[in-house]
Protein backbone atom coordinates (compact mmCIF):
# COMPACT_ATOMS: atom_id res chain seq x y z
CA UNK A 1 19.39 3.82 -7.72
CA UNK A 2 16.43 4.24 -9.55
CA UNK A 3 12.78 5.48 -7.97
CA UNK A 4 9.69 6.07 -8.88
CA UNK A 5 6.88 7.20 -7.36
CA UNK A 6 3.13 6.34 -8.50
CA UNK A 7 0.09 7.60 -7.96
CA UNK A 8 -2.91 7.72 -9.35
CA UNK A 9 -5.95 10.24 -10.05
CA UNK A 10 -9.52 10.83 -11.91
CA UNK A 11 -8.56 15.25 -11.16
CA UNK A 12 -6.65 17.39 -13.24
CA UNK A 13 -3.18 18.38 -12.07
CA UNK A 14 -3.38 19.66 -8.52
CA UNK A 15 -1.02 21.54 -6.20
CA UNK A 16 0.04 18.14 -4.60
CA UNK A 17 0.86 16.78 -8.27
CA UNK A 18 2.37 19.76 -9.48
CA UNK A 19 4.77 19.86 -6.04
CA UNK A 20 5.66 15.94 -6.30
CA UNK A 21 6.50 16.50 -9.85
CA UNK A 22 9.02 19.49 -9.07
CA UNK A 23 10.60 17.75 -6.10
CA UNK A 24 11.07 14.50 -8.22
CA UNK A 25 12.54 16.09 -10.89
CA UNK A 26 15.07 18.02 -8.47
CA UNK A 27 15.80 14.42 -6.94
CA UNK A 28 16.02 12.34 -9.84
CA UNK A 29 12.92 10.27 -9.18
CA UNK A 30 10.69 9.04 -11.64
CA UNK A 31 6.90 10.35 -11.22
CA UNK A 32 3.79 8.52 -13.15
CA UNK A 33 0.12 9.50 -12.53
CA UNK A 34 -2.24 6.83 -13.63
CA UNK A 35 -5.48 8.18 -14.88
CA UNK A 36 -8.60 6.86 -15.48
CA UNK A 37 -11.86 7.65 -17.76
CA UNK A 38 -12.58 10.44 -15.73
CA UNK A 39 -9.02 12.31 -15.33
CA UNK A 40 -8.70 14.85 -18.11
CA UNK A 41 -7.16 13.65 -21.04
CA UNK A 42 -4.98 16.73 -21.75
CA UNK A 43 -3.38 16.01 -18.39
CA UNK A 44 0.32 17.39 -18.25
CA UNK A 45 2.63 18.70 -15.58
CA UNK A 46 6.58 18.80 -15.94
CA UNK A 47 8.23 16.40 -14.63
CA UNK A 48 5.21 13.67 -14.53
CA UNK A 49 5.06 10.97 -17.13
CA UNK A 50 1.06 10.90 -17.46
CA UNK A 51 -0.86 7.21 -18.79
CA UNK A 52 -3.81 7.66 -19.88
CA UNK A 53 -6.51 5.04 -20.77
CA UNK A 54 -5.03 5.40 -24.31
CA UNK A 55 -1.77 5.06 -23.32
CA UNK A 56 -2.64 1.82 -20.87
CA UNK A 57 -4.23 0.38 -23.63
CA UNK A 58 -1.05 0.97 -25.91
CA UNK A 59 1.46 -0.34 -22.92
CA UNK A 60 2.04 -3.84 -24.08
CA UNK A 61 0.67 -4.95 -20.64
CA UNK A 62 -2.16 -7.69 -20.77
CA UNK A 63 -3.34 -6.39 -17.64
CA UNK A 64 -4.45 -3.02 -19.07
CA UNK A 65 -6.81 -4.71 -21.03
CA UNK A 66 -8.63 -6.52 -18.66
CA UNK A 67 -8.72 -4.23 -15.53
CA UNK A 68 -11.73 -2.66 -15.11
CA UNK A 69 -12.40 0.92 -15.36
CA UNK A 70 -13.24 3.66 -12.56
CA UNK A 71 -11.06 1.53 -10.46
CA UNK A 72 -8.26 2.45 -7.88
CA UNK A 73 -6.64 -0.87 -8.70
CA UNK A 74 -5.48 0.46 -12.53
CA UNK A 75 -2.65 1.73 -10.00
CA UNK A 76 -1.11 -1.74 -11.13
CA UNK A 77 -0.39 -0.47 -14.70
CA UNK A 78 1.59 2.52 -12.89
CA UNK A 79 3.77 -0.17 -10.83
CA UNK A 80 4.52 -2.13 -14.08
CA UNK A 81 5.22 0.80 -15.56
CA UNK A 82 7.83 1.81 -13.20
CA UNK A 83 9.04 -1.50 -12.91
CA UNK A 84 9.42 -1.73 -16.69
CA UNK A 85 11.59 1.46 -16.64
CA UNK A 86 13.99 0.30 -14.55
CA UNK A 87 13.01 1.09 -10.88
CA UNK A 88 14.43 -0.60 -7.92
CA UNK A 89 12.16 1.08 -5.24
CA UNK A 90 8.49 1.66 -5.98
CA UNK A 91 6.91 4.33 -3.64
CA UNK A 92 3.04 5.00 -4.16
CA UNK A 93 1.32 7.64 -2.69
CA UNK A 94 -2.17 9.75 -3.40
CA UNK A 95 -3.13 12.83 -5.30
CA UNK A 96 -3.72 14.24 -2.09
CA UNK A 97 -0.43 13.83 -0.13
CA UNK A 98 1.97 16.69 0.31
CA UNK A 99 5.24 15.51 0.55
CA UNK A 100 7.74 16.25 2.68
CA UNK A 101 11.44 16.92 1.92
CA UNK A 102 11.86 13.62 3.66
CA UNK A 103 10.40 11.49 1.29
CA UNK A 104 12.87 12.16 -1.23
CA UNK A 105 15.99 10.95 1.07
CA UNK A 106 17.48 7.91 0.51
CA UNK A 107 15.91 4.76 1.57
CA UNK A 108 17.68 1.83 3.05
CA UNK A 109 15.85 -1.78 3.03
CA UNK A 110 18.06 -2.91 5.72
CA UNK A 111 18.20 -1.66 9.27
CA UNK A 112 18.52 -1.95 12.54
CA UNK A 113 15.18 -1.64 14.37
CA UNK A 114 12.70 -2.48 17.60
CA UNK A 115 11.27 -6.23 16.40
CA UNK A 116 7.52 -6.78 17.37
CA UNK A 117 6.58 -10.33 16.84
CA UNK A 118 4.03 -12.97 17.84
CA UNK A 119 1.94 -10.25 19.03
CA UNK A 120 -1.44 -10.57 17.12
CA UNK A 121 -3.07 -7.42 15.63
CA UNK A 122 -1.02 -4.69 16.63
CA UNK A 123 -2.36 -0.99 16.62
CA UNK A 124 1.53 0.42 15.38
CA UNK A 125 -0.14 3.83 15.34
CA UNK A 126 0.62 3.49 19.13
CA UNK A 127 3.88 3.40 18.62
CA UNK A 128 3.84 7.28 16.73
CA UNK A 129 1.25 8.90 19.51
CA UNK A 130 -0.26 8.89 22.57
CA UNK A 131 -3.85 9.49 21.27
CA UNK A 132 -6.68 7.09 21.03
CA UNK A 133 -6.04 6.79 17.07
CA UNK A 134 -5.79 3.49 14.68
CA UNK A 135 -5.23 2.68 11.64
CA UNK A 136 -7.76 1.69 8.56
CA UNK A 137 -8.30 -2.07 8.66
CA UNK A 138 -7.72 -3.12 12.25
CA UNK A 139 -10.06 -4.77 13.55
CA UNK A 140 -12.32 -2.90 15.81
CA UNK A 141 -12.34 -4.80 18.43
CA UNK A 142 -8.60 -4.70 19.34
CA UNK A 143 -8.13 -0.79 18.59
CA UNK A 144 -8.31 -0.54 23.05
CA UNK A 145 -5.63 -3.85 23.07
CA UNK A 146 -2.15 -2.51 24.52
CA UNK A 147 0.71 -2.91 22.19
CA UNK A 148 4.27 -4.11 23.56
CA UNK A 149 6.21 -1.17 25.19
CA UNK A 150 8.68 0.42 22.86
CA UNK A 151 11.44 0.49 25.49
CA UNK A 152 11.38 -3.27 25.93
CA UNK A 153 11.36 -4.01 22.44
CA UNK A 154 14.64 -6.06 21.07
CA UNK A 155 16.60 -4.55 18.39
CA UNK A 156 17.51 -6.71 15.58
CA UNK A 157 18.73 -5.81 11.61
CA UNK A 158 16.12 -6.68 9.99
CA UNK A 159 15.22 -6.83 5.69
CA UNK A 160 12.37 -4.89 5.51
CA UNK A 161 11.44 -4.63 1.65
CA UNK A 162 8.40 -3.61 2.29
CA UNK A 163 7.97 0.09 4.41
CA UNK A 164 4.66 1.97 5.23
CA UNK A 165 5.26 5.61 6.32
CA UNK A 166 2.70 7.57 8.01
CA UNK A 167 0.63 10.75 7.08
CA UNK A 168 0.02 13.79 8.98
CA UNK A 169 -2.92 16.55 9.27
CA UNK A 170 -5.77 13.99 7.63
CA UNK A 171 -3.95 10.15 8.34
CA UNK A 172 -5.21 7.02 7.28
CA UNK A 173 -8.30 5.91 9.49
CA UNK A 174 -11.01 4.56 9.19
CA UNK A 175 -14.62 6.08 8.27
CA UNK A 176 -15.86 5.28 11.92
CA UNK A 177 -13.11 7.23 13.45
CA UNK A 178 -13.70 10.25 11.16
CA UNK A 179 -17.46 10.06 12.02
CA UNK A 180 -16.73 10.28 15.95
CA UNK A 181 -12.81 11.39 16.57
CA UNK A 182 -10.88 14.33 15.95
CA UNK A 183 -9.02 15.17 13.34
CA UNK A 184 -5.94 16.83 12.34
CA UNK A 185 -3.65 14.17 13.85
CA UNK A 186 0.38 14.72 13.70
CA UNK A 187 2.62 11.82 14.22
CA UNK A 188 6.35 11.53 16.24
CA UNK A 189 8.49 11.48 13.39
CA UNK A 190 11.54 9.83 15.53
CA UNK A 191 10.68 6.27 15.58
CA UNK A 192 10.69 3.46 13.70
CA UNK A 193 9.39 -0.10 14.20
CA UNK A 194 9.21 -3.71 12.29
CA UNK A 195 6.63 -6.13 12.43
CA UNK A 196 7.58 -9.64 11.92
CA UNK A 197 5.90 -13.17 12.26
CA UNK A 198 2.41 -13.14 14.07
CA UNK A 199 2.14 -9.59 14.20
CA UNK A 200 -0.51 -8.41 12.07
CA UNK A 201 -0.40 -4.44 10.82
CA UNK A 202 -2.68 -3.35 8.29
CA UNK A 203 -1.10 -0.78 5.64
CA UNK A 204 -2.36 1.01 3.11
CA UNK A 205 -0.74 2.37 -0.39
CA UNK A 206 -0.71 6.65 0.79
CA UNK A 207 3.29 6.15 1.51
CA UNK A 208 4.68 2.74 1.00
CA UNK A 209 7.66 2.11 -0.66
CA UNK A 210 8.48 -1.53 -2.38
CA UNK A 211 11.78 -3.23 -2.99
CA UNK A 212 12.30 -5.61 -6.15
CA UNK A 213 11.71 -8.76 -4.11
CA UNK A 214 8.41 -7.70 -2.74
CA UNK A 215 7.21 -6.73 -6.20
CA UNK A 216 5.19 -9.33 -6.69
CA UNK A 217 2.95 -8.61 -3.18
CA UNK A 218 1.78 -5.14 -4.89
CA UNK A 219 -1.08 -6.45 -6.54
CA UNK A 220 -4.04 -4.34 -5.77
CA UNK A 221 -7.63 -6.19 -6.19
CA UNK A 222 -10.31 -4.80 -8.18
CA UNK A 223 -13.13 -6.69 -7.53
CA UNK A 224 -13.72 -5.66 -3.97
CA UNK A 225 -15.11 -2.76 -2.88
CA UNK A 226 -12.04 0.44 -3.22
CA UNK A 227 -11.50 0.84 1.06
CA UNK A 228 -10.52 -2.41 1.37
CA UNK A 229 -8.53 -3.57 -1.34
CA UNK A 230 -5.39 -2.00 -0.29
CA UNK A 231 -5.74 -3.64 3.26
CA UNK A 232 -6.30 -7.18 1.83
CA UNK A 233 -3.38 -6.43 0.06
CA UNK A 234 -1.30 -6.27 3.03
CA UNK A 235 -2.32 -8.97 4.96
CA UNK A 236 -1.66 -11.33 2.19
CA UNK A 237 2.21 -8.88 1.52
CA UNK A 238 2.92 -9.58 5.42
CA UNK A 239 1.96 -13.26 5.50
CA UNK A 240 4.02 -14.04 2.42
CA UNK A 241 6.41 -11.73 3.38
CA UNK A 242 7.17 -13.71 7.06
CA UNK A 243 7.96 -16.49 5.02
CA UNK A 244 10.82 -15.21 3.83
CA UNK A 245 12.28 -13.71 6.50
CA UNK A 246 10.82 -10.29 5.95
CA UNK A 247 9.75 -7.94 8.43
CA UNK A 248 7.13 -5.10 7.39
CA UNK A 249 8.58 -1.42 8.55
CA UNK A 250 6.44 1.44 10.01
CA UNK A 251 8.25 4.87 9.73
CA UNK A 252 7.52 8.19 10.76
CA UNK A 253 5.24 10.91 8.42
CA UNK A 254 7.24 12.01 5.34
CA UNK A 255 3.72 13.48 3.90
CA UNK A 256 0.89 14.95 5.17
CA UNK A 257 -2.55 14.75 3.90
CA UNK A 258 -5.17 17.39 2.95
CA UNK A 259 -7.99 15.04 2.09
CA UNK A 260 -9.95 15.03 -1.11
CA UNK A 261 -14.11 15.39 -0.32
CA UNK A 262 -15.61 11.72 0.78
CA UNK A 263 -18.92 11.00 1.69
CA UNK A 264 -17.71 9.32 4.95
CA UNK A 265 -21.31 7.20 5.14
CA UNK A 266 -20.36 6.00 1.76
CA UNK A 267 -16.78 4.61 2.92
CA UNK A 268 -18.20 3.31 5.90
CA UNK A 269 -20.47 1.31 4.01
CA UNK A 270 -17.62 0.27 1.70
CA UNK A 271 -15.71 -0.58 4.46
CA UNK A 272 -17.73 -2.72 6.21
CA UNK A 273 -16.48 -5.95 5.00
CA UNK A 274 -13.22 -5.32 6.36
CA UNK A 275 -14.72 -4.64 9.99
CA UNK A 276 -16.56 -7.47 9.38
CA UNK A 277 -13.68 -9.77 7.51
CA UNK A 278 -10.07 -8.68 7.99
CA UNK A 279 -9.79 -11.21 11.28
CA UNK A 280 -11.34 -13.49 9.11
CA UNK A 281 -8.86 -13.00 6.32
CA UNK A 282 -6.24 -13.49 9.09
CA UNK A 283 -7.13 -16.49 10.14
CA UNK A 284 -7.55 -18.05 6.63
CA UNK A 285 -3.94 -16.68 5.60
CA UNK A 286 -2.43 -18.53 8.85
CA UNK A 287 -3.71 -21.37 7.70
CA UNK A 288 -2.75 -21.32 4.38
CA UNK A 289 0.38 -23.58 3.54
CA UNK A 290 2.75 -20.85 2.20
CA UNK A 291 6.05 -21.82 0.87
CA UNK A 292 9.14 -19.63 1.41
CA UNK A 293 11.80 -18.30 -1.20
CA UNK A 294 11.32 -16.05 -4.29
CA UNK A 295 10.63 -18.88 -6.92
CA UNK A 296 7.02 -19.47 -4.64
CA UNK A 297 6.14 -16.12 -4.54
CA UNK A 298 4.03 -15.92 -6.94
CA UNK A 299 2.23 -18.82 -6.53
CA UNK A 300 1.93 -17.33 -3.20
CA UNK A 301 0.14 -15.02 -3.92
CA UNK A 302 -2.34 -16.70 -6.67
CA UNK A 303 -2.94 -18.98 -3.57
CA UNK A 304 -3.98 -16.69 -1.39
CA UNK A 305 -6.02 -14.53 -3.58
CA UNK A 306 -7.73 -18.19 -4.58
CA UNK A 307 -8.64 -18.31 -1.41
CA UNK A 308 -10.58 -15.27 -1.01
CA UNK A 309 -12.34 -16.14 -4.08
CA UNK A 310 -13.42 -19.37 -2.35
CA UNK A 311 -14.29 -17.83 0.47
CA UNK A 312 -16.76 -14.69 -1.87
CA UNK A 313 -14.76 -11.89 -0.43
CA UNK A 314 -13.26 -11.34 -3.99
CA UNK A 315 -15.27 -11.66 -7.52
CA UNK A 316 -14.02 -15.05 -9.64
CA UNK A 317 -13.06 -12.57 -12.21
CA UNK A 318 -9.60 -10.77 -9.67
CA UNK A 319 -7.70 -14.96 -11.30
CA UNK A 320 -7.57 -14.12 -14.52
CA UNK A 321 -6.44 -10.33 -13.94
CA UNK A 322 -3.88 -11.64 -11.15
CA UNK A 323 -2.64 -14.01 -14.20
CA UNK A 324 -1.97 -10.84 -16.64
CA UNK A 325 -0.74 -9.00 -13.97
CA UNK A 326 1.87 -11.67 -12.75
CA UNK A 327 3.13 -12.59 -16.40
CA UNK A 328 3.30 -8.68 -17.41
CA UNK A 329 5.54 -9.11 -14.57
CA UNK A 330 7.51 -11.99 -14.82
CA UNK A 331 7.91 -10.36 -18.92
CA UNK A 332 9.67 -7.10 -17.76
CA UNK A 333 11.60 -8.26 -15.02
CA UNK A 334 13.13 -11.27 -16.77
């Protein structure tokens, strides 16, 4: 089976890059770093296929034309990319993840696994540690709300093409936690646990690995502010995602983080229209009419993305790059 792993950077080749790259070439995965106008362009390490702006430009994708520069979102042209090589599981991750021998084991879509469902937001950090710790983009105020106990959950096999795993040392939280919390944090790597209709779990794109029928719900939005658009993301993945009898899988750490410098006052400003909108976004997606099966997918997703264009969460100008992005798409997988 084919996999790739994507990632992208604005830094030359680091010690994370350079150890990905080695790893994936001893496992036979495919390894693309996405650069921007600020990542050097004589960017090279073995084992890495490298696209440049040039290169994006020169892809044959519409979308690399239109997406805007300086942008996390370009990640897109790295998932087409993979896609158009022949991958059948898309894994992203960031420039400053070490990973873990486990992240280059097999993965299996289908499972057998503790079900939580109908719950709400759920905090599924809970379900890795004991500590007061939650993930980027739930809502603030249900970080304290209790999740189901893990004993009592019911085990079902479950389809879960669509799988976050966790980070150690420097995880994903939010800018408010950083500001007032501890940090290094290590997860229970034992575990694992779905999340199906009605329970809401932001992810993010650190360590999330993708399955050909979730392809489409990849789409990363550049025109909202960089800390949220990966948590929009997933809260329009998981809603289209129930629909089809999906369930969205939390694993255990296979990376851990050593965190490139942030101002942390800068992402907390950047991430204040998720505190302030992700319920919001919730709500909106709930009551969206979404239609199950893979030939709606797509139109899924246009529909909910329409919506937070209504709505002046996301600039008018995400349609027309969705469009490019979606036939790009619909081109290479045809």
């Amino acid at each position: 089976m084919n996999q790739a792993i994507i990632i992208t950077s604005i830094n030359p080749p680091n010690d994370v890059m350079r150890s990905i790259a080695a790893d994936a070439l001893r496992s036979g995965f495919d390894f693309f770093v996405v650069g921007d106008t600020r990542t050097p362009a004589n960017f090279s390490i073995d084992g890495c296929r490298f696209l440049g702006i040039a290169d994006q430009a020169n892809s044959g994708f519409a979308y690399a034309n239109l997406a805007p520069v300086r942008n996390y979102a370009r990640k897109n042209i790295g998932y087409l990319a993979a896609i158009a090589n022949g991958a059948q599981v898309v894994i992203e991750t960031d420039d400053d993840n070490f990973a873990r021998p486990q992240f280059f084991e097999s993965r299996s879509r289908t499972l057998t696994a503790p079900v939580v469902s109908g719950h709400g937001w759920v905090n599924a950090y809970r379900y890795f540690s004991d500590g007061n710790i939650w993930p980027r983009g739930l809502p603030l105020d249900h970080v304290l709300k209790p999740v189901p106990d893990f004993a009592k959950l019911e085990r079902a096999e479950v389809d879960c093409p669509i799988q976050q795993g966790l980070a150690d040392g420097d995880p994903d939280v939010d800018a408010l936690y950083r500001l007032v919390l501890p940090l290094p944090h290590n997860f229970r790597t034992d575990r694992v646990v779905a999340f199906g209709p009605g329970s809401w779990v932001p992810f993010n794109s650190q360590n999330t690995s993708w399955w050909p029928s979730a392809f489409p719900l990849m789409y990363l939005p550049s025109y909202c502010n960089f800390r949220v658009t990966d948590i929009w993301r997933s809260l329009i993945a998981q809603r289209i995602a129930w629909a089809n009898g999906w369930h969205v899988l939390f694993h255990g750490p296979t990376v851990w983080q050593d965190r490139n410098e942030h101002d942390l006052m800068k992402d907390f400003e950047d991430e204040i229209p998720g505190y302030l909108n992700n319920h919001r976004i919730r709500l909106m997606l709930e009551d969206l009419p979404i239609n199950g099966g893979p030939d709606h997918i797509r139109e899924n997703v246009r529909r909910c993305y329409q919506a937070l264009v209504e709505c002046e969460l996301v600039g008018a100008a995400e349609l027309p790059l969705l469009d490019a992005w979606t036939s790009d798409l619909d081109r290479i997988v045809s």
